[in-house]
C-alpha atoms as a PDB file:
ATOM      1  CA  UNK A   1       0.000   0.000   0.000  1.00  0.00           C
ATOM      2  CA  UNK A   2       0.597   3.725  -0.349  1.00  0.00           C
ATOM      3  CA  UNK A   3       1.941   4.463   3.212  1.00  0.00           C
ATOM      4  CA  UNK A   4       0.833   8.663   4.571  1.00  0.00           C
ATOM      5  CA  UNK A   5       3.560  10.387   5.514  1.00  0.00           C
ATOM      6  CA  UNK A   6       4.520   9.403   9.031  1.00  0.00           C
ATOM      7  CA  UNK A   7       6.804  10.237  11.501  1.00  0.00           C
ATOM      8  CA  UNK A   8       7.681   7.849  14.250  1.00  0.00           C
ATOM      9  CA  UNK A   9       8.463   9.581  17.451  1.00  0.00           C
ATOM     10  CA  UNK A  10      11.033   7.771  19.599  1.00  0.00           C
ATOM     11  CA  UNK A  11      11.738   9.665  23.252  1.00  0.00           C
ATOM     12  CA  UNK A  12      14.735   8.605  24.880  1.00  0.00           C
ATOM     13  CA  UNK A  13      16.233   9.149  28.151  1.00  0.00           C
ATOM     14  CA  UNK A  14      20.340   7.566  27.833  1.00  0.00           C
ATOM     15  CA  UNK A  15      19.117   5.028  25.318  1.00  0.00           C
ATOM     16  CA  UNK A  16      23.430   4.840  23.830  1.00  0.00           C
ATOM     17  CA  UNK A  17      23.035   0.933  24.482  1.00  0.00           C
ATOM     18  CA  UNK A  18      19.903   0.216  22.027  1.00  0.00           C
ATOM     19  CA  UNK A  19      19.036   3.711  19.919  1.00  0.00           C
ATOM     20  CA  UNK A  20      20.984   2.360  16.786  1.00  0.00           C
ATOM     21  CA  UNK A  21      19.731  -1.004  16.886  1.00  0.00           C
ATOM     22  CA  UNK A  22      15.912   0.786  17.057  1.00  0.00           C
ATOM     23  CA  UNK A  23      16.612   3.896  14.429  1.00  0.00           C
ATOM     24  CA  UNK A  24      18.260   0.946  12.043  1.00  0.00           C
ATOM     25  CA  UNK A  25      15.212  -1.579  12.417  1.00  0.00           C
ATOM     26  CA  UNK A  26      12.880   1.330  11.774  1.00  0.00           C
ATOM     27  CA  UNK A  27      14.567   2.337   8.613  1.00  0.00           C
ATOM     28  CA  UNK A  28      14.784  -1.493   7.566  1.00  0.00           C
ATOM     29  CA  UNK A  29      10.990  -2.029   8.094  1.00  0.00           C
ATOM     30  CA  UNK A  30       9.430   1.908   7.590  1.00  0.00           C
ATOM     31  CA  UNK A  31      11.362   3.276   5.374  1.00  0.00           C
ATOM     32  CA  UNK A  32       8.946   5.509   3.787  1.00  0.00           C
ATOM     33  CA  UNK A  33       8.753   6.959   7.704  1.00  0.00           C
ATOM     34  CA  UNK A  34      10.527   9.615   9.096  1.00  0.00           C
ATOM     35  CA  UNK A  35      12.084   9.298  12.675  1.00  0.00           C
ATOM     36  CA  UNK A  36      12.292  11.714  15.250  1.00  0.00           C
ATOM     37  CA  UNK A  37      14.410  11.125  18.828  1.00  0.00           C
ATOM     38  CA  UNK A  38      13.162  13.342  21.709  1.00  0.00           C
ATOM     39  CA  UNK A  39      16.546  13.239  23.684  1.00  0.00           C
ATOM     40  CA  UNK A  40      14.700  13.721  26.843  1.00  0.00           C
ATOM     41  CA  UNK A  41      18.094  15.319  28.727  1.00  0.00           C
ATOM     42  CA  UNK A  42      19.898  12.328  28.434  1.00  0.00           C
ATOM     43  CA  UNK A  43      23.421  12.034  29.845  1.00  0.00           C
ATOM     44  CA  UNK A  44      24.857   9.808  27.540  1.00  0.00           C
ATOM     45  CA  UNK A  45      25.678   9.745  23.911  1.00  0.00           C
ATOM     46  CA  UNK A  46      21.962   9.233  23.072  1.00  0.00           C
ATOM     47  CA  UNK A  47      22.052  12.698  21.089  1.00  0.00           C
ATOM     48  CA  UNK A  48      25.132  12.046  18.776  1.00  0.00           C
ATOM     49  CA  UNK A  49      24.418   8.681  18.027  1.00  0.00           C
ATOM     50  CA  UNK A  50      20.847   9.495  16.750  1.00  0.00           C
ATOM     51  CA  UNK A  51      22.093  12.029  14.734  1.00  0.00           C
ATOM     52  CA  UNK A  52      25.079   9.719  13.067  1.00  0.00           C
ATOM     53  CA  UNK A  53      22.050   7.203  12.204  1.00  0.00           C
ATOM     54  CA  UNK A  54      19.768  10.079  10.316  1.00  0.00           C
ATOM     55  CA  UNK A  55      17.420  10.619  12.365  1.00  0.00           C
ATOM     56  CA  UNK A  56      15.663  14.274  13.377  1.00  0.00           C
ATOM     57  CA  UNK A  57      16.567  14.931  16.810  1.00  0.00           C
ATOM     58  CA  UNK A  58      14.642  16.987  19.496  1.00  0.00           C
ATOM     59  CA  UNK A  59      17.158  18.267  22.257  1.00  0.00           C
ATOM     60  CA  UNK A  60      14.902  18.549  25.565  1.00  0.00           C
ATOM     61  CA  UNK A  61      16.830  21.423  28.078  1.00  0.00           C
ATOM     62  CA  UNK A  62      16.543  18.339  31.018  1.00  0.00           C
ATOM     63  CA  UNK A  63      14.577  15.570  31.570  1.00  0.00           C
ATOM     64  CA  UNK A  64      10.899  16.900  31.082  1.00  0.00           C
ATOM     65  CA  UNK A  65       9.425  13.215  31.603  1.00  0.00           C
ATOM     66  CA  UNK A  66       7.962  10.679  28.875  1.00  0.00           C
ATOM     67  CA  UNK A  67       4.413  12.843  28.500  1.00  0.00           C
ATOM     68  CA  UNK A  68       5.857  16.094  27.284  1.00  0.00           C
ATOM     69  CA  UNK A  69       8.467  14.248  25.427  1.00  0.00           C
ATOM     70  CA  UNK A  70       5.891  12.788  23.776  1.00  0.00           C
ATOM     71  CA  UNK A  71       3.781  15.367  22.835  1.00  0.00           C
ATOM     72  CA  UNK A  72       6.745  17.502  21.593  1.00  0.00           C
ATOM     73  CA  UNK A  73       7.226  14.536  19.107  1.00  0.00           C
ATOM     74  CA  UNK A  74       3.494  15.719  18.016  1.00  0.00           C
ATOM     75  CA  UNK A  75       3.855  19.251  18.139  1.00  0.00           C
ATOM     76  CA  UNK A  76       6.744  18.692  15.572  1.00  0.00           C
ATOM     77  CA  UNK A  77       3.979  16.346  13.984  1.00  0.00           C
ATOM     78  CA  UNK A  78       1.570  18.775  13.801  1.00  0.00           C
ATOM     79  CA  UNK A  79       3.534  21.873  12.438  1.00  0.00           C
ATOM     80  CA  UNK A  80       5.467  19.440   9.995  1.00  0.00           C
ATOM     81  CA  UNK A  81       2.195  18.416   8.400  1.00  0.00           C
ATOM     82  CA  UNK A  82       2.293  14.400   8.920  1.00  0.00           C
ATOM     83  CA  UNK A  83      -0.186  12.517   8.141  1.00  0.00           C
ATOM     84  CA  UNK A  84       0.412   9.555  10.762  1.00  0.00           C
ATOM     85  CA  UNK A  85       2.278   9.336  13.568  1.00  0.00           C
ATOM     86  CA  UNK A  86       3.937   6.258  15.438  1.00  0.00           C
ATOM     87  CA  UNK A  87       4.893   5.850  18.966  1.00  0.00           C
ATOM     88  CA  UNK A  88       7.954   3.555  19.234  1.00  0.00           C
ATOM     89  CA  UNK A  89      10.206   2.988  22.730  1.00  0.00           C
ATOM     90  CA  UNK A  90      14.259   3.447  22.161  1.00  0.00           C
ATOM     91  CA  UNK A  91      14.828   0.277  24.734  1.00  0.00           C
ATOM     92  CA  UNK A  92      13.956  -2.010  21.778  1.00  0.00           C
ATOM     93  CA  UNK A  93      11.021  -3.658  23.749  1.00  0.00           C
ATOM     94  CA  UNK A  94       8.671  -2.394  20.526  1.00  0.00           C
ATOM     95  CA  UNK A  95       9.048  -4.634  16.861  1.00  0.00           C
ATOM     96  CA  UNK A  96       9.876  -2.090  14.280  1.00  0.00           C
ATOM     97  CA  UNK A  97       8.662  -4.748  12.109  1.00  0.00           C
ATOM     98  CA  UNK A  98       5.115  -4.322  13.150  1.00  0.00           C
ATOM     99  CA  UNK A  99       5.156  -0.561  12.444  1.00  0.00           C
ATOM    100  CA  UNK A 100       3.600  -1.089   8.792  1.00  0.00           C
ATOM    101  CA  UNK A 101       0.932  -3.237  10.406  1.00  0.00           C
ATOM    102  CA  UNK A 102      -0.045  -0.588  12.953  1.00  0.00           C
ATOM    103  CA  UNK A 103      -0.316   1.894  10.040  1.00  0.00           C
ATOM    104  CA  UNK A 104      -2.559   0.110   7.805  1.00  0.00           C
ATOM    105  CA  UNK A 105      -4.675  -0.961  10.596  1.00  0.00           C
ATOM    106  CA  UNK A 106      -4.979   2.676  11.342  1.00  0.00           C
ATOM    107  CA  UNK A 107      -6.023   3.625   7.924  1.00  0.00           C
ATOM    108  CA  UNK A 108      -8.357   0.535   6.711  1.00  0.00           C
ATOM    109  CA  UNK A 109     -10.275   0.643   9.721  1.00  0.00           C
ATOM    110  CA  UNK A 110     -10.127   4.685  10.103  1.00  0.00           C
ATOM    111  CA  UNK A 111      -9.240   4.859  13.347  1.00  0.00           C
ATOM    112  CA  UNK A 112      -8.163   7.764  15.096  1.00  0.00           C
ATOM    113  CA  UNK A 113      -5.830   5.750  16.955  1.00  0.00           C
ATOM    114  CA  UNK A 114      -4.389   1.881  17.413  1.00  0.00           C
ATOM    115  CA  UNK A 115      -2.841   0.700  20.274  1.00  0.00           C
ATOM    116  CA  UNK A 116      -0.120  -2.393  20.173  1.00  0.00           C
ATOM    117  CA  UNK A 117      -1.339  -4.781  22.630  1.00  0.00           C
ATOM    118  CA  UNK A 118       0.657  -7.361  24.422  1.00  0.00           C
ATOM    119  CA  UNK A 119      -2.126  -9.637  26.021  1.00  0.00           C
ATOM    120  CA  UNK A 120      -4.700  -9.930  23.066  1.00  0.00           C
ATOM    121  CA  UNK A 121      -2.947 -12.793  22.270  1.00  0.00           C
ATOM    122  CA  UNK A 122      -0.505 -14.645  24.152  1.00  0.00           C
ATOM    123  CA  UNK A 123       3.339 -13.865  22.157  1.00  0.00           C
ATOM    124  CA  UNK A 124       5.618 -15.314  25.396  1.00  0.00           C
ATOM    125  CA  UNK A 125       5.356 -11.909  26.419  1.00  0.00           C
ATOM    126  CA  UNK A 126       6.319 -12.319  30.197  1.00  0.00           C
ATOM    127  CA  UNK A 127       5.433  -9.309  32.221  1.00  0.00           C
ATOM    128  CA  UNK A 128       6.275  -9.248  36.321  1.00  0.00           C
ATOM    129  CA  UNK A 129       3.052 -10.707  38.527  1.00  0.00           C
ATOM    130  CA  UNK A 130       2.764  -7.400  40.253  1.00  0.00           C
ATOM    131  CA  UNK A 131       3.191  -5.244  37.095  1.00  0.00           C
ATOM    132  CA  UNK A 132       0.742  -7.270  35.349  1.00  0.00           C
ATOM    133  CA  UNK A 133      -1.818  -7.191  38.058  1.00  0.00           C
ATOM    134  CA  UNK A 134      -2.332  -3.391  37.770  1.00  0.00           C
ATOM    135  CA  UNK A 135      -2.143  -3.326  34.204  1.00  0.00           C
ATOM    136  CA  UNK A 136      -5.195  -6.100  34.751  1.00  0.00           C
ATOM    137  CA  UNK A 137      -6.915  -3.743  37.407  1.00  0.00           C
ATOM    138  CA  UNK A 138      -6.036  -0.428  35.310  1.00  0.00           C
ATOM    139  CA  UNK A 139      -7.501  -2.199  31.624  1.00  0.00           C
ATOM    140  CA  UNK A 140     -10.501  -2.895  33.641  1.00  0.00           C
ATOM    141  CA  UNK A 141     -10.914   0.718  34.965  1.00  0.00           C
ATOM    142  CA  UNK A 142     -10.589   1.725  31.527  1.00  0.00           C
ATOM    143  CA  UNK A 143     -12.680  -0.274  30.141  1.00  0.00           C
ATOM    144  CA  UNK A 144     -15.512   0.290  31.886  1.00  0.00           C
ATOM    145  CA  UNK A 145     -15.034   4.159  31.588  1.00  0.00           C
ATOM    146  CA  UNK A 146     -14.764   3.795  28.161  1.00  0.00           C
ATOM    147  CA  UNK A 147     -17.279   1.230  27.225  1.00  0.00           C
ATOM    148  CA  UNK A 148     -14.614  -0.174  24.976  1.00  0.00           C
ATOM    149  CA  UNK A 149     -12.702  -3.452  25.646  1.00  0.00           C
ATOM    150  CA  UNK A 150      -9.014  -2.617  26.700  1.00  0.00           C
ATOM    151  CA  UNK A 151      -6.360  -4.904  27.412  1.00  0.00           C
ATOM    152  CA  UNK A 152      -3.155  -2.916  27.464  1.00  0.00           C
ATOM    153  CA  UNK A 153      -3.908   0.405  28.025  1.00  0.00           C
ATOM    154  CA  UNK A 154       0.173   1.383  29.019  1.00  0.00           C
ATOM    155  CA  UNK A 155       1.483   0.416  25.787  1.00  0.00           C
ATOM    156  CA  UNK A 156       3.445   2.936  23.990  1.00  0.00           C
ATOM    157  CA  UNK A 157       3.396   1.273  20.631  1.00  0.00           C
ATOM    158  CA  UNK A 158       0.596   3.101  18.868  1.00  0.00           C
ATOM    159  CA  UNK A 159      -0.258   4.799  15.870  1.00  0.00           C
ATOM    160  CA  UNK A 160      -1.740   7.777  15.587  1.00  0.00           C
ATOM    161  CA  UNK A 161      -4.170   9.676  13.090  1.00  0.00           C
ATOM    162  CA  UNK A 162      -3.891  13.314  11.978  1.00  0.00           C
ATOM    163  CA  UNK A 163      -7.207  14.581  14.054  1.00  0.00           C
ATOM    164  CA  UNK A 164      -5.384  12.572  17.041  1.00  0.00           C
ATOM    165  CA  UNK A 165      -1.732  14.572  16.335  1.00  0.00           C
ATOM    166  CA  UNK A 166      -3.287  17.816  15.909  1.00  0.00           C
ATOM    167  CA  UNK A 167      -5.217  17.374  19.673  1.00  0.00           C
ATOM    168  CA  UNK A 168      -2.374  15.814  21.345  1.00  0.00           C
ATOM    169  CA  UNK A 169      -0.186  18.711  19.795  1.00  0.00           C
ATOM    170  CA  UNK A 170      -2.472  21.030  22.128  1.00  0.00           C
ATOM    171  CA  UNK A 171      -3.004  18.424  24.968  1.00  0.00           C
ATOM    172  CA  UNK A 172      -1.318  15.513  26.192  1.00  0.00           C
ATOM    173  CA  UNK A 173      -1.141  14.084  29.741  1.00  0.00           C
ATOM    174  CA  UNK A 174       2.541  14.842  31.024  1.00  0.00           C
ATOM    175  CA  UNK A 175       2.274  12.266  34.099  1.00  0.00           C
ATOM    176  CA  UNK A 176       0.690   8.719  33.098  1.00  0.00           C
ATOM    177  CA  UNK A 177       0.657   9.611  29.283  1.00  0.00           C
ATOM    178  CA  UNK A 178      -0.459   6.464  27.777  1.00  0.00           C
ATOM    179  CA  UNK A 179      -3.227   5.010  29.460  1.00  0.00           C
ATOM    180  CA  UNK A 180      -4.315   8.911  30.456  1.00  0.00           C
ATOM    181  CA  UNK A 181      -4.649   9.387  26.608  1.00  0.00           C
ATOM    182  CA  UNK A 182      -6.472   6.771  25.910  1.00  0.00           C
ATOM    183  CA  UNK A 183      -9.513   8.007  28.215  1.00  0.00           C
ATOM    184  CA  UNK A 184      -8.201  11.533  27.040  1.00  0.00           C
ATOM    185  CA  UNK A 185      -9.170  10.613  23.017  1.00  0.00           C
ATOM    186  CA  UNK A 186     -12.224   8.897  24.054  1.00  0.00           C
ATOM    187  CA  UNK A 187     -13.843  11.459  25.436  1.00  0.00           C
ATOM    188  CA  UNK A 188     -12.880  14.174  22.897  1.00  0.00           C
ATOM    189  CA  UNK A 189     -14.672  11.112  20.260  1.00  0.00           C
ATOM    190  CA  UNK A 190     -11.884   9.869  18.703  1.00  0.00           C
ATOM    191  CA  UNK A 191     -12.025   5.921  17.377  1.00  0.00           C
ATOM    192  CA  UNK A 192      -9.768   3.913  19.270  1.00  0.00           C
ATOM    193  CA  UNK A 193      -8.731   0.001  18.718  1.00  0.00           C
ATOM    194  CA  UNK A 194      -6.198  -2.319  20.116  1.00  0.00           C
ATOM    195  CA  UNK A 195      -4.560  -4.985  17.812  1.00  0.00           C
ATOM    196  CA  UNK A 196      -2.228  -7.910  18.550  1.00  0.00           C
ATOM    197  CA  UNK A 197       1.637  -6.706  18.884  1.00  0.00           C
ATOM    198  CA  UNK A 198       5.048  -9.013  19.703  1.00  0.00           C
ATOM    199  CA  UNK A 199       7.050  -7.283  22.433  1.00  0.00           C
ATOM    200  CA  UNK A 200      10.557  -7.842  23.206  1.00  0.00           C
ATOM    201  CA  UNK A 201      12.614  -8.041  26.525  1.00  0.00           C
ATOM    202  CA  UNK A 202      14.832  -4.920  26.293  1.00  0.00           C
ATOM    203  CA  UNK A 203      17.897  -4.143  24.500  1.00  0.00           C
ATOM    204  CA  UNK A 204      19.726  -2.496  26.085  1.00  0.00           C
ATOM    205  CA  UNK A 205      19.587  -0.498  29.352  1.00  0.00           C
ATOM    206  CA  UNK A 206      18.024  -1.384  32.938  1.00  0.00           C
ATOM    207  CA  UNK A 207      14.395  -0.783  33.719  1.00  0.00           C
ATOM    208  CA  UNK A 208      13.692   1.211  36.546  1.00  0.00           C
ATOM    209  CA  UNK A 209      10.588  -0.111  37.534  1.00  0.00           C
ATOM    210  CA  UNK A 210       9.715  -2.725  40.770  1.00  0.00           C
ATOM    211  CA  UNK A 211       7.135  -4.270  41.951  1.00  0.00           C
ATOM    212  CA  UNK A 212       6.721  -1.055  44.643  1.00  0.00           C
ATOM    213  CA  UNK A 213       7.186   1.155  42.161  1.00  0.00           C
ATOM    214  CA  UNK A 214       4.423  -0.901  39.948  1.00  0.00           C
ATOM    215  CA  UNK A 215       1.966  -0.612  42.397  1.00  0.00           C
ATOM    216  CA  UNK A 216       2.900   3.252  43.450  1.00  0.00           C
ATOM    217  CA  UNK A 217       2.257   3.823  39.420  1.00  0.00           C
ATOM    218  CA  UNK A 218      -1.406   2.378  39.206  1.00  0.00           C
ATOM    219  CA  UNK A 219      -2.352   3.674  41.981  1.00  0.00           C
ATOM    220  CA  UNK A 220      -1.118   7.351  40.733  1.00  0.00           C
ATOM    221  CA  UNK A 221      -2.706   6.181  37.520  1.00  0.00           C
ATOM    222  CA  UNK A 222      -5.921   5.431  38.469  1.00  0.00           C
ATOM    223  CA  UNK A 223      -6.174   9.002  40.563  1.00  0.00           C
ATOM    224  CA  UNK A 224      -5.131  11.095  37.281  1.00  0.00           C
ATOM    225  CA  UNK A 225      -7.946   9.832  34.906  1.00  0.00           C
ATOM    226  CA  UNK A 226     -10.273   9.980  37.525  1.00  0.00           C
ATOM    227  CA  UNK A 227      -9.499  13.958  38.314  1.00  0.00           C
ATOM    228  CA  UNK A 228      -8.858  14.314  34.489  1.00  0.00           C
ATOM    229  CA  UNK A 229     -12.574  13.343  34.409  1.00  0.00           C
ATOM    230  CA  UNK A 230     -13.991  16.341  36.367  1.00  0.00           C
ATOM    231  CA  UNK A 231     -12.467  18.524  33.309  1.00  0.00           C
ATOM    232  CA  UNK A 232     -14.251  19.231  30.203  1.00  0.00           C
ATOM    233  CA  UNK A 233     -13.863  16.599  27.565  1.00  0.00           C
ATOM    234  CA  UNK A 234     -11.834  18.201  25.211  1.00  0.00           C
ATOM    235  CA  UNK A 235     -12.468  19.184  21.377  1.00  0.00           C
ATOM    236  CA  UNK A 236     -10.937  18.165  18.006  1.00  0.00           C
ATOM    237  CA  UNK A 237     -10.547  20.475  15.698  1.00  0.00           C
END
């Protein structure tokens, strides 16, 4: 198919270990896409090895956190005219491979955005008991406030549509970005989907996330889409 112009939006906080291996799968399977690193005040040589491998990168001033990260990915989006945009993590956890899938989902079934889920089916994905109880607890949550089945509502892999980059542009949650979003674009009556993804174990790099800090999350989670509720819903323009 004739891919839109699309511009997958990598943030990455020290991400020297894998960045390479991710920009140079992306360009192997996407090549039609454009790639842009959001070198979220990393310490390392994240910055000059993006750069060496072609890609656009967007120097943060310090660490401003995966949500505004993000969204500066889709303000560059936005003002850049793409067409589709694709979430993709620098650890090398996401299958570059599966971008083009993501994509065409997005546009046969005109969605306004389709999330890469990790428990629709069962890919040997093996997530930590306690992290995978929230994200149980947290799809349910979701689900219900949504009306919509949800099974991995903290995936980052996603594709996104041009009415979805143009409202994210103007507001994105900085805190719990992914599964805020998703209750975010539902609201402002956007057409959301999950389909079936392969994750990998990481590439490179250390997680910094425990079981505590698992729990501490959902919990945090949970409390931000609840408050975001007592806001207006907001409006695509």
């Amino acid at each position: 198919m004739n891919f839109p112009k699309t511009l997958v939006i990598i943030p990455a906080l020290n991400e020297a270990d894998s960045i390479a291996h991710v920009i140079g799968l992306i360009q192997q399977h996407a090549p039609w896409a454009d790639i842009a690193v959001i070198n979220d005040g990393s310490t390392d040589d994240t910055r000059a090895i993006a750069t060496t491998c072609g890609a656009i990168v967007l120097n943060m001033p310090y660490n401003v956190g995966i949500g505004a990260a993000v969204q500066t990915g889709f303000l560059y989006a936005a003002q850049h005219g793409y067409e589709v945009t694709v979430q993709n993590d620098g650890d090398g956890q996401h299958n570059p491979q599966e971008i083009p899938l993501l994509v065409s989902d997005l546009i046969t079934s005109g969605s306004d955005l389709v999330v890469g889920s990790r428990y629709i089916e069962d890919r040997g994905y093996i997530t930590p008991v306690a992290r995978k109880v929230g994200i149980v607890i947290l799809a349910r949550i979701i689900s219900l406030l949504t009306r919509q089945h949800f099974t991995d509502p903290t995936s980052g892999f996603r594709a996104s549509s041009q009415r979805t980059i143009r409202l994210c542009a103007r507001t994105y949650p900085h805190d719990y970005p992914e599964p805020e979003a998703v209750v975010l674009l539902h609201r402002a009556g956007l057409r959301l989907r999950e389909i079936p993804v392969t994750m990998n174990p990481r590439y490179g790099g250390k997680s910094s996330i425990t079981p505590i800090k698992s729990g501490v999350y959902m919990l945090k989670v949970i409390l931000a889409i609840l408050i975001g509720l007592l806001r207006p819903a907001p409006f695509v323009d």
